[in-house]
Protein backbone atom coordinates (compact mmCIF):
# COMPACT_ATOMS: atom_id res chain seq x y z
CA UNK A 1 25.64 -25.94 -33.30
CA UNK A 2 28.26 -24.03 -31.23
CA UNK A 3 29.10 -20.91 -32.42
CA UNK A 4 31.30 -18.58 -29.89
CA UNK A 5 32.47 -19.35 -26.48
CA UNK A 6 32.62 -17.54 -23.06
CA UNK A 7 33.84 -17.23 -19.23
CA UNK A 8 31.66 -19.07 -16.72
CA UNK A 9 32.39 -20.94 -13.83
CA UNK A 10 31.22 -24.64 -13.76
CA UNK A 11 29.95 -26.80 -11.17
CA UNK A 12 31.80 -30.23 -12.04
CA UNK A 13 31.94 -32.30 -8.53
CA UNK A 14 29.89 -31.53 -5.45
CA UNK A 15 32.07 -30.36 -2.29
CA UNK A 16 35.03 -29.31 -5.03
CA UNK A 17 35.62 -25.67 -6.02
CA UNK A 18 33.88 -24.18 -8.93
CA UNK A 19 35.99 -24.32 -12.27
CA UNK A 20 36.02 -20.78 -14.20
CA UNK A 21 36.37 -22.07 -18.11
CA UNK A 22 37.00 -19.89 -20.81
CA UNK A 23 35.89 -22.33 -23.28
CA UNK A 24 32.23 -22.71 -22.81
CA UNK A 25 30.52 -22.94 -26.48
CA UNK A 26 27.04 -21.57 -26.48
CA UNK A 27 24.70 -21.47 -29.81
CA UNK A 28 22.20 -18.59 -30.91
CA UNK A 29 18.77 -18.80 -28.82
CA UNK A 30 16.04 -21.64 -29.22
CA UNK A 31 12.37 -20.94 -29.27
CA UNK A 32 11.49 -19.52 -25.79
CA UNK A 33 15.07 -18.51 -25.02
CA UNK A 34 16.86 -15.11 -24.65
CA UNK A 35 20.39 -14.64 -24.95
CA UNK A 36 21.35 -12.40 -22.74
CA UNK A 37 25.16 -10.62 -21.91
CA UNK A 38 25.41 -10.86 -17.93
CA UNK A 39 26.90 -7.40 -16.20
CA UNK A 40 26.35 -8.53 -12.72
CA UNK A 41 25.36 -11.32 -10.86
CA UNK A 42 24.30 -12.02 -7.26
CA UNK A 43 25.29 -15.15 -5.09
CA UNK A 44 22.62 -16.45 -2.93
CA UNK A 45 22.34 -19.07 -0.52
CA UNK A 46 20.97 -22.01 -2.66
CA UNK A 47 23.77 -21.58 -5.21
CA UNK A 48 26.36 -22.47 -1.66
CA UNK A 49 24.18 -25.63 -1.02
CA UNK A 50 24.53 -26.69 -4.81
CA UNK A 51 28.12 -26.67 -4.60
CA UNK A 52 28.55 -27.88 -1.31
CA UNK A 53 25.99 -30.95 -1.92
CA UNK A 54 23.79 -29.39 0.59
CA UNK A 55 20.87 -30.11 -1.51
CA UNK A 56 22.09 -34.09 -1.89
CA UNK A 57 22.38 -35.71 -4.83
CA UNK A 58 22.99 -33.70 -8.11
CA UNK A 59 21.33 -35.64 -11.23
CA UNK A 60 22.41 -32.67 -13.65
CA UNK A 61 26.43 -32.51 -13.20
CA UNK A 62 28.70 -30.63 -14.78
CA UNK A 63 26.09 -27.45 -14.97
CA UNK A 64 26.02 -23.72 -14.94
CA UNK A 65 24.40 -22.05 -11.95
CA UNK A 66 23.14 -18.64 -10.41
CA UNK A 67 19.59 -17.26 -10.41
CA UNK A 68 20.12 -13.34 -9.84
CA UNK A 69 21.68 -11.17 -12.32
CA UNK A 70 21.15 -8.15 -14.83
CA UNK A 71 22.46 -7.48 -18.38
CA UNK A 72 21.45 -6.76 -21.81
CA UNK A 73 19.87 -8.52 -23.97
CA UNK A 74 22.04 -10.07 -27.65
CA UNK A 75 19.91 -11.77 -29.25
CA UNK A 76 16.03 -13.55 -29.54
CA UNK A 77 14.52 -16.69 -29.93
CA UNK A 78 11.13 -17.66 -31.80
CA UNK A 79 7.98 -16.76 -29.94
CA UNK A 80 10.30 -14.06 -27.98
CA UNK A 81 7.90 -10.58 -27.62
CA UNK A 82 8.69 -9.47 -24.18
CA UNK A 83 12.17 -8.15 -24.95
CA UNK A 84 14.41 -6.97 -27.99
CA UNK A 85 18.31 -6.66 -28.78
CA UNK A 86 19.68 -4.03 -26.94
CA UNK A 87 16.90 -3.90 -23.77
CA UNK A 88 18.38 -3.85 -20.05
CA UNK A 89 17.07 -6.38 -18.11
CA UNK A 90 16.43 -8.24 -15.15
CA UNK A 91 17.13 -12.23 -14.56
CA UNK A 92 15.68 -13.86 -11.78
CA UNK A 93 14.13 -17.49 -11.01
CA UNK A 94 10.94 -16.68 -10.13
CA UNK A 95 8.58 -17.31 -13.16
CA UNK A 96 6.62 -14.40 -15.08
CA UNK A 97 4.78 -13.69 -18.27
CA UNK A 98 6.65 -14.99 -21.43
CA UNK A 99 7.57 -18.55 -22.86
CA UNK A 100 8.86 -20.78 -20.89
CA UNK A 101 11.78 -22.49 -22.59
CA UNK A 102 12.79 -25.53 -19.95
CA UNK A 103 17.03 -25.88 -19.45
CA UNK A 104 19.62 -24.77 -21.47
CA UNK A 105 22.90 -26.32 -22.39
CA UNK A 106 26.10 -25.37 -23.10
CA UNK A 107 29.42 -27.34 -24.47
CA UNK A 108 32.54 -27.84 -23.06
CA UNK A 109 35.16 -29.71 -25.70
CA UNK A 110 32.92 -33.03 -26.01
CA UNK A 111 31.09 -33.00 -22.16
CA UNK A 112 27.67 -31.05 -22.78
CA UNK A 113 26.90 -28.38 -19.90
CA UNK A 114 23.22 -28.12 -18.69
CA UNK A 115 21.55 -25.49 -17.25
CA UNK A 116 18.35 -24.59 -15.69
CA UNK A 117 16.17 -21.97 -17.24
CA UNK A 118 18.08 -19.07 -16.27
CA UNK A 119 21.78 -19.00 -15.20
CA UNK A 120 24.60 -15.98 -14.02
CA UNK A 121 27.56 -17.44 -13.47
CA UNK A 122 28.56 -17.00 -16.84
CA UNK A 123 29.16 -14.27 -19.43
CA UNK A 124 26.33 -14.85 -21.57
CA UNK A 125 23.29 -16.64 -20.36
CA UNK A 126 20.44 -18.49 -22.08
CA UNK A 127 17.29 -17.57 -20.47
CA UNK A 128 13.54 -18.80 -21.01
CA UNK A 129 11.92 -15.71 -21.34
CA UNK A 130 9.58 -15.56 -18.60
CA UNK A 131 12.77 -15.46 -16.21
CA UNK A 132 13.58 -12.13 -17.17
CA UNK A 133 11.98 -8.55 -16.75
CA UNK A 134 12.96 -5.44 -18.46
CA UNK A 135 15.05 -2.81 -16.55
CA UNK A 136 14.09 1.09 -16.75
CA UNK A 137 17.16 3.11 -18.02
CA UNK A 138 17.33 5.12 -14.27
CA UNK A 139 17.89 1.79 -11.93
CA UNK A 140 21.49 0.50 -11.66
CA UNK A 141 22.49 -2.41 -13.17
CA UNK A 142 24.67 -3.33 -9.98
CA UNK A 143 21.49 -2.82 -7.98
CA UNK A 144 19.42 -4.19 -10.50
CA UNK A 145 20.69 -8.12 -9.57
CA UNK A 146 19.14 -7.77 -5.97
CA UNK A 147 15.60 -7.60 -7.88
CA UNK A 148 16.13 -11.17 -9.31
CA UNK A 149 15.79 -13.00 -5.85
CA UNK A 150 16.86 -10.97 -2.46
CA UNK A 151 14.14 -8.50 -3.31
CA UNK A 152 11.35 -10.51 -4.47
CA UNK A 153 11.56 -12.89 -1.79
CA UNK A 154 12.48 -10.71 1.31
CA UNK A 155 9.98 -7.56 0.44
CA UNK A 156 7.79 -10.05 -0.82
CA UNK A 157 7.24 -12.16 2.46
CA UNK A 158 6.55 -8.83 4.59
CA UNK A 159 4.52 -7.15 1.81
CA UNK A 160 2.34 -9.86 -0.07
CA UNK A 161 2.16 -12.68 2.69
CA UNK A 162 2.19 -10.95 6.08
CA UNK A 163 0.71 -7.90 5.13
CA UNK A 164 0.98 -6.67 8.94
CA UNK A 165 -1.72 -4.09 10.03
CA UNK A 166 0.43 -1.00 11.98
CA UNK A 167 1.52 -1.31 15.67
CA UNK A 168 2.69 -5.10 14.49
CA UNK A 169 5.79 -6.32 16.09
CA UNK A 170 7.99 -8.08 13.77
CA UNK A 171 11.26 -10.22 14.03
CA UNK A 172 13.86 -10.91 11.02
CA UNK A 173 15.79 -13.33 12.24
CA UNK A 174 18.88 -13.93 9.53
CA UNK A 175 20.33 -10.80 7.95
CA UNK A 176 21.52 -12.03 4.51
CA UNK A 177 20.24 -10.54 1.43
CA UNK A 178 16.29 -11.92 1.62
CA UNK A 179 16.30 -10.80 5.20
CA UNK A 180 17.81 -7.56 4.90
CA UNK A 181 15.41 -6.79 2.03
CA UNK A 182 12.42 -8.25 4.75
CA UNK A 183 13.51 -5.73 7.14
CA UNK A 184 13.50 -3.04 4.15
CA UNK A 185 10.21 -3.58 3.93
CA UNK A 186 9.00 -3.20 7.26
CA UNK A 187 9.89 -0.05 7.54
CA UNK A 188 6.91 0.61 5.23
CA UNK A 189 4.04 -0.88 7.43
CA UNK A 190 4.47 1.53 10.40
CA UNK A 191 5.16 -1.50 12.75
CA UNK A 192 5.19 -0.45 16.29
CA UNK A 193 8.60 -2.78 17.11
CA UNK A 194 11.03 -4.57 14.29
CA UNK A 195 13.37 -6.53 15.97
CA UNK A 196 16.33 -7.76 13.95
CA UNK A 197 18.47 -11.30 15.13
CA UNK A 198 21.57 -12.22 14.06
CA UNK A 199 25.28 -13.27 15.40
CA UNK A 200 27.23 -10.57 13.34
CA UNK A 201 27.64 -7.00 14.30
CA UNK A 202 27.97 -5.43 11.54
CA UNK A 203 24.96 -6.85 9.99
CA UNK A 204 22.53 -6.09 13.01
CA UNK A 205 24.56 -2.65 12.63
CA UNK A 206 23.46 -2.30 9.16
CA UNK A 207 19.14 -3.42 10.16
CA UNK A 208 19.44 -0.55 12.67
CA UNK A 209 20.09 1.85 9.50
CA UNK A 210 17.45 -0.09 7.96
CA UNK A 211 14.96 0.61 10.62
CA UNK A 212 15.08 -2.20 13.02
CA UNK A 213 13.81 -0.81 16.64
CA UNK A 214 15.75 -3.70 18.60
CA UNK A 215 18.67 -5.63 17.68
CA UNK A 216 19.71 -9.08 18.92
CA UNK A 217 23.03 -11.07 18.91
CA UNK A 218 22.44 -14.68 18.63
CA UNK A 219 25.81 -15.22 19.77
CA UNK A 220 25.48 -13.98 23.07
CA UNK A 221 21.91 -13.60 23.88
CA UNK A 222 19.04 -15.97 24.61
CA UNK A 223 16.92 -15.25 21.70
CA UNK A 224 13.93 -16.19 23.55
CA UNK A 225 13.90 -14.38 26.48
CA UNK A 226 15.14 -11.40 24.58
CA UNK A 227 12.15 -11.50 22.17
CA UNK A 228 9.69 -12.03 25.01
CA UNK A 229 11.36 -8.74 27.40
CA UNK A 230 10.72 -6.68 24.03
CA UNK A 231 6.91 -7.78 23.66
CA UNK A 232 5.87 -8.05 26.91
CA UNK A 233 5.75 -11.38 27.43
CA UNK A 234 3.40 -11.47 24.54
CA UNK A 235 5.71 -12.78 21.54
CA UNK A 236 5.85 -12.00 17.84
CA UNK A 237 2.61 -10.95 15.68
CA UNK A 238 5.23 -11.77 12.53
CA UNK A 239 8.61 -13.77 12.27
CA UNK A 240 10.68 -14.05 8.98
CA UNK A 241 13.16 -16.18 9.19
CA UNK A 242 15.86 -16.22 6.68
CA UNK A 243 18.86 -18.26 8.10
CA UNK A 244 18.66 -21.53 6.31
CA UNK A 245 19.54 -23.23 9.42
CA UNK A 246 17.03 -25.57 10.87
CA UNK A 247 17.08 -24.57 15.30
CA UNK A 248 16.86 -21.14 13.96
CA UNK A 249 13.58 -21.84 11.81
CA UNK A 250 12.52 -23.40 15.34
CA UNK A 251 13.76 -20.68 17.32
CA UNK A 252 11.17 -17.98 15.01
CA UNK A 253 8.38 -20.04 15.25
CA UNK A 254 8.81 -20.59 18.90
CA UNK A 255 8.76 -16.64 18.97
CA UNK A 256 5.53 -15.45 17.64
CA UNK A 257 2.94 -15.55 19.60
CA UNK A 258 -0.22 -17.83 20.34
CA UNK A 259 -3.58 -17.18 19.18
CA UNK A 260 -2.49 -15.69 15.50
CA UNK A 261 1.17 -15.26 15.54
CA UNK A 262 2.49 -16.39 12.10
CA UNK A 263 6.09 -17.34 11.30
CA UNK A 264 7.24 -17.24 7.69
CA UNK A 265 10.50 -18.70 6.57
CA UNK A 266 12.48 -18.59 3.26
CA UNK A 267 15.33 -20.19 4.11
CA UNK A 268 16.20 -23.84 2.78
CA UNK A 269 18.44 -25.75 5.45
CA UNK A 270 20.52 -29.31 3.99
CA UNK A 271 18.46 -31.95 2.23
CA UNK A 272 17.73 -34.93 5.41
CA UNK A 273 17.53 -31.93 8.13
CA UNK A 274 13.91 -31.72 9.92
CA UNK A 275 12.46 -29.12 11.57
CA UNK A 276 10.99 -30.11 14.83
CA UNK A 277 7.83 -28.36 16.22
CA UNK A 278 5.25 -28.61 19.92
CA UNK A 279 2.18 -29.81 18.64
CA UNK A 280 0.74 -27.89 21.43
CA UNK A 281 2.46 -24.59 19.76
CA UNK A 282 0.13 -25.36 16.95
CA UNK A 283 -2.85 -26.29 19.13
CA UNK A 284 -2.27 -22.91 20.92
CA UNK A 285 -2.49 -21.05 17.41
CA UNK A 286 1.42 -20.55 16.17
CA UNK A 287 1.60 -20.76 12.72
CA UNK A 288 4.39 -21.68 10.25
CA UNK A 289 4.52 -21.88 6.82
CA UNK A 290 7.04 -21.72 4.00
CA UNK A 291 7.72 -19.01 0.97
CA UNK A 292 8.11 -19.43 -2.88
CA UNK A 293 9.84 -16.30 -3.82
CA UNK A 294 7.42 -14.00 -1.16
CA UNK A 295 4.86 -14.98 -3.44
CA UNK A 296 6.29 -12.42 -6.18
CA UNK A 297 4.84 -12.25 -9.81
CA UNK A 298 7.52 -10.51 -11.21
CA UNK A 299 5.50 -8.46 -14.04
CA UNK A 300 3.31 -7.14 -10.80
CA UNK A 301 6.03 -6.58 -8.43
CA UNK A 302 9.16 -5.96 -9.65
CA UNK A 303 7.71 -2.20 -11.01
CA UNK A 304 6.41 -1.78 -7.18
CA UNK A 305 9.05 -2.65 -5.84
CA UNK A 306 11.46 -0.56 -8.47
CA UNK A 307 9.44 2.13 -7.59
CA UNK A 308 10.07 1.99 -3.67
CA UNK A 309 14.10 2.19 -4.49
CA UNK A 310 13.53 4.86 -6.50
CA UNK A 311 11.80 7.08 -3.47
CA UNK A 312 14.23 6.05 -1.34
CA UNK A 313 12.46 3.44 1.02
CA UNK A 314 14.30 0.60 -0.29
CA UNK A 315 17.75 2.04 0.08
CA UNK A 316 19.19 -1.36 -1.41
CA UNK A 317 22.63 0.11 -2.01
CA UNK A 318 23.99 -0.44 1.51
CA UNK A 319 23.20 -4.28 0.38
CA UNK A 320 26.32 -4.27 -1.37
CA UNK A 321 29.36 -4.38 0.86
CA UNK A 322 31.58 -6.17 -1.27
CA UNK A 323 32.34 -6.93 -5.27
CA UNK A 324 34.28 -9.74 -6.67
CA UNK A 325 35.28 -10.69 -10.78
CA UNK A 326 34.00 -13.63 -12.08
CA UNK A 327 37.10 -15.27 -11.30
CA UNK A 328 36.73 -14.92 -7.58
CA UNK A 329 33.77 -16.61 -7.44
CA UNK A 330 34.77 -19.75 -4.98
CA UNK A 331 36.12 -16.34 -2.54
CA UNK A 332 32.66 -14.96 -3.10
CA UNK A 333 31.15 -18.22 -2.17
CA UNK A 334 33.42 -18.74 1.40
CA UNK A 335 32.58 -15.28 2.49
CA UNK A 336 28.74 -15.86 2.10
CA UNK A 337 29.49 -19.22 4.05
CA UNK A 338 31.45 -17.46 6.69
CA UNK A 339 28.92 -15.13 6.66
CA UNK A 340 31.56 -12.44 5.79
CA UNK A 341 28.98 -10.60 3.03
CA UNK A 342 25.87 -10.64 2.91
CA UNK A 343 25.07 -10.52 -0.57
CA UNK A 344 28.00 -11.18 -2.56
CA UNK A 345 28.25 -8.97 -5.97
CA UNK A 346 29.93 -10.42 -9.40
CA UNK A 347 31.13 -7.97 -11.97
CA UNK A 348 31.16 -10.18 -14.96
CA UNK A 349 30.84 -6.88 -17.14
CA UNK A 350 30.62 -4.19 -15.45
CA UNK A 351 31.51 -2.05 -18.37
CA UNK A 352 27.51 -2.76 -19.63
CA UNK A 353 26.76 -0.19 -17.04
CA UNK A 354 29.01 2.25 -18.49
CA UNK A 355 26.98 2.15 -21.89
CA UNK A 356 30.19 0.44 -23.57
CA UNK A 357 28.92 -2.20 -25.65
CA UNK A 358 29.49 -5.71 -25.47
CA UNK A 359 28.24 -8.04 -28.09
CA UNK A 360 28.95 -11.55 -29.60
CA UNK A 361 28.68 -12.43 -32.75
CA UNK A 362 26.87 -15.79 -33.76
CA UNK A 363 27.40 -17.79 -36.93
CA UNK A 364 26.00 -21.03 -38.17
């Protein structure tokens, strides 16, 4: 049964705008499910290619979206132990411990809303419980969302999968939120060059404060003969590429070196588009592969990785160049396109992070 309603802004037709509604009915919490009141929310990448059909097809129209937010939580489902009314918490895609509940739905009038298993876009959210992880009382709740995805994935690439040994020479190559947070976390491997590739200046202004050793403008630079001046000829130990555009996933791989040089990418181009690759590269020892989420277990990670912001070495603050309301949403979305922001925050409640409560009351 429906029992109160809330703000969120639905995905109705692929290529349109998103629709803010103020009449989406939501019901108390299922078995596996959290309800949880969203403060912020991030906009990533893959939430752009849902609403401009990037991803083809959409089986699950009119639905909710957004995978990276914080807020409190309202209310628990059966089988619920990991979190309680009132805890701060993280929601994020990637899966950890807890139930996992499958989609949610919502109502609007007589059209039912789905949902995956963990949504931000909206003012309250119905989460399967092993999307979220609890927040310590001394981290940000605006700084919080970045742990849900950018985080995760961009730290995780450099620090689970590459692991590089010191005197590495790395290349980022895409300076949104995932590869911002990759260069982040170079700076903690004591690599002996990071070089940081992108076309806009203020980003590759921004890895420079982030530790980058060499900056490159795709815009006006050949990437490739750039890449090979820095290394002597020798080409990239690591690339992460974080772009989501298909030449530039090309462009990485043909940048690390032969005989071991590994390219990592995280980005997820338009549904039909191919990659194209030498066979020889691979002959001569290039590597690619893809990432799921850096290969982050949130229950392991997140606390490491909460840890390194609190010292200072993830100084994810200067991530956050501009906010929007809940309302501006579609803006939010044509700046990340234009690549005007490079991790686009939504205040949906930013008054959670005052200590003001904010609670719904569910009857029926």
């Amino acid at each position: 049964m429906t029992a109160a309603t809330m703000r969120a802004a639905l995905l109705r037709t692929q290529g349109q705008k998103l629709e803010l509604r103020s009449d989406i009915g939501f019901a108390a919490p299922g078995r596996g499910q959290v309800l949880v009141r969203v403060a912020f929310s991030g906009v990533c990448h893959s939430q752009l290619m849902e609403v401009r059909g990037g991803r083809g097809p959409d089986a699950w129209l009119p639905h909710l979206l957004g995978h990276e937010g914080s807020g409190i939580v309202q209310a628990i489902g059966a089988g619920v132990t990991k979190v309680v009314p009132g805890d701060r918490v993280i929601l994020g895609w990637i899966k950890g411990s807890g139930l996992e509940a499958g989609g949610a739905h919502y109502q609007c009038g007589d059209t039912r809303i789905n949902a995956g298993g963990v949504t931000t876009f909206n003012e309250y959210a119905l989460v399967s419980e092993n999307r979220l992880t609890p927040l310590p009382d001394d981290i940000p709740m605006d700084i919080a969302v970045l742990f849900g995805c950018a985080v995760p994935t961009g730290a995780g690439i450099v620090l689970n999968e590459l692991q590089p040994p010191p005197g590495s020479t790395i290349g980022v190559f895409g300076l949104g939120g995932i590869g911002m947070s990759a260069l982040m976390a170079t700076a903690l491997c004591d690599a002996a060059r990071v070089i940081a590739v992108d076309r806009v200046p203020e980003k590759l202004a921004l890895a420079r404060e982030f530790g980058a050793t060499d900056l490159i403008d795709a815009g006006d630079s050949d990437v490739l003969a750039a890449i090979r001046a820095l290394t002597g000829g020798r080409g990239l130990d690591f690339a992460v590429e974080a772009s989501g555009q298909v030449r530039v996933i090309e462009q990485a791989f043909a940048a690390v070196r032969p005989q071991g040089g590994l390219c990592v990418f995280a980005s997820h181009p338009r549904q039909g588009e191919r990659i194209a690759l030498d066979p020889y590269d691979l002959i001569c020892g290039r590597q690619i592969r893809g990432s799921w989420g850096g290969r982050c277990v949130p229950d392991r990670d997140i606390p490491r990785f909460l840890d390194l912001y609190r010292q200072g070495r993830l100084p994810l603050e200067k991530l956050i160049t501009r906010r929007y309301r809940l309302d501006q949403i579609n803006e939010a979305l044509d700046d990340l396109e234009a690549g005007r922001v490079g991790r686009p925050l939504i205040e949906i409640a930013p008054d959670l992070a005052s200590g003001i409560p904010v609670s719904v009351t569910i009857s029926g």
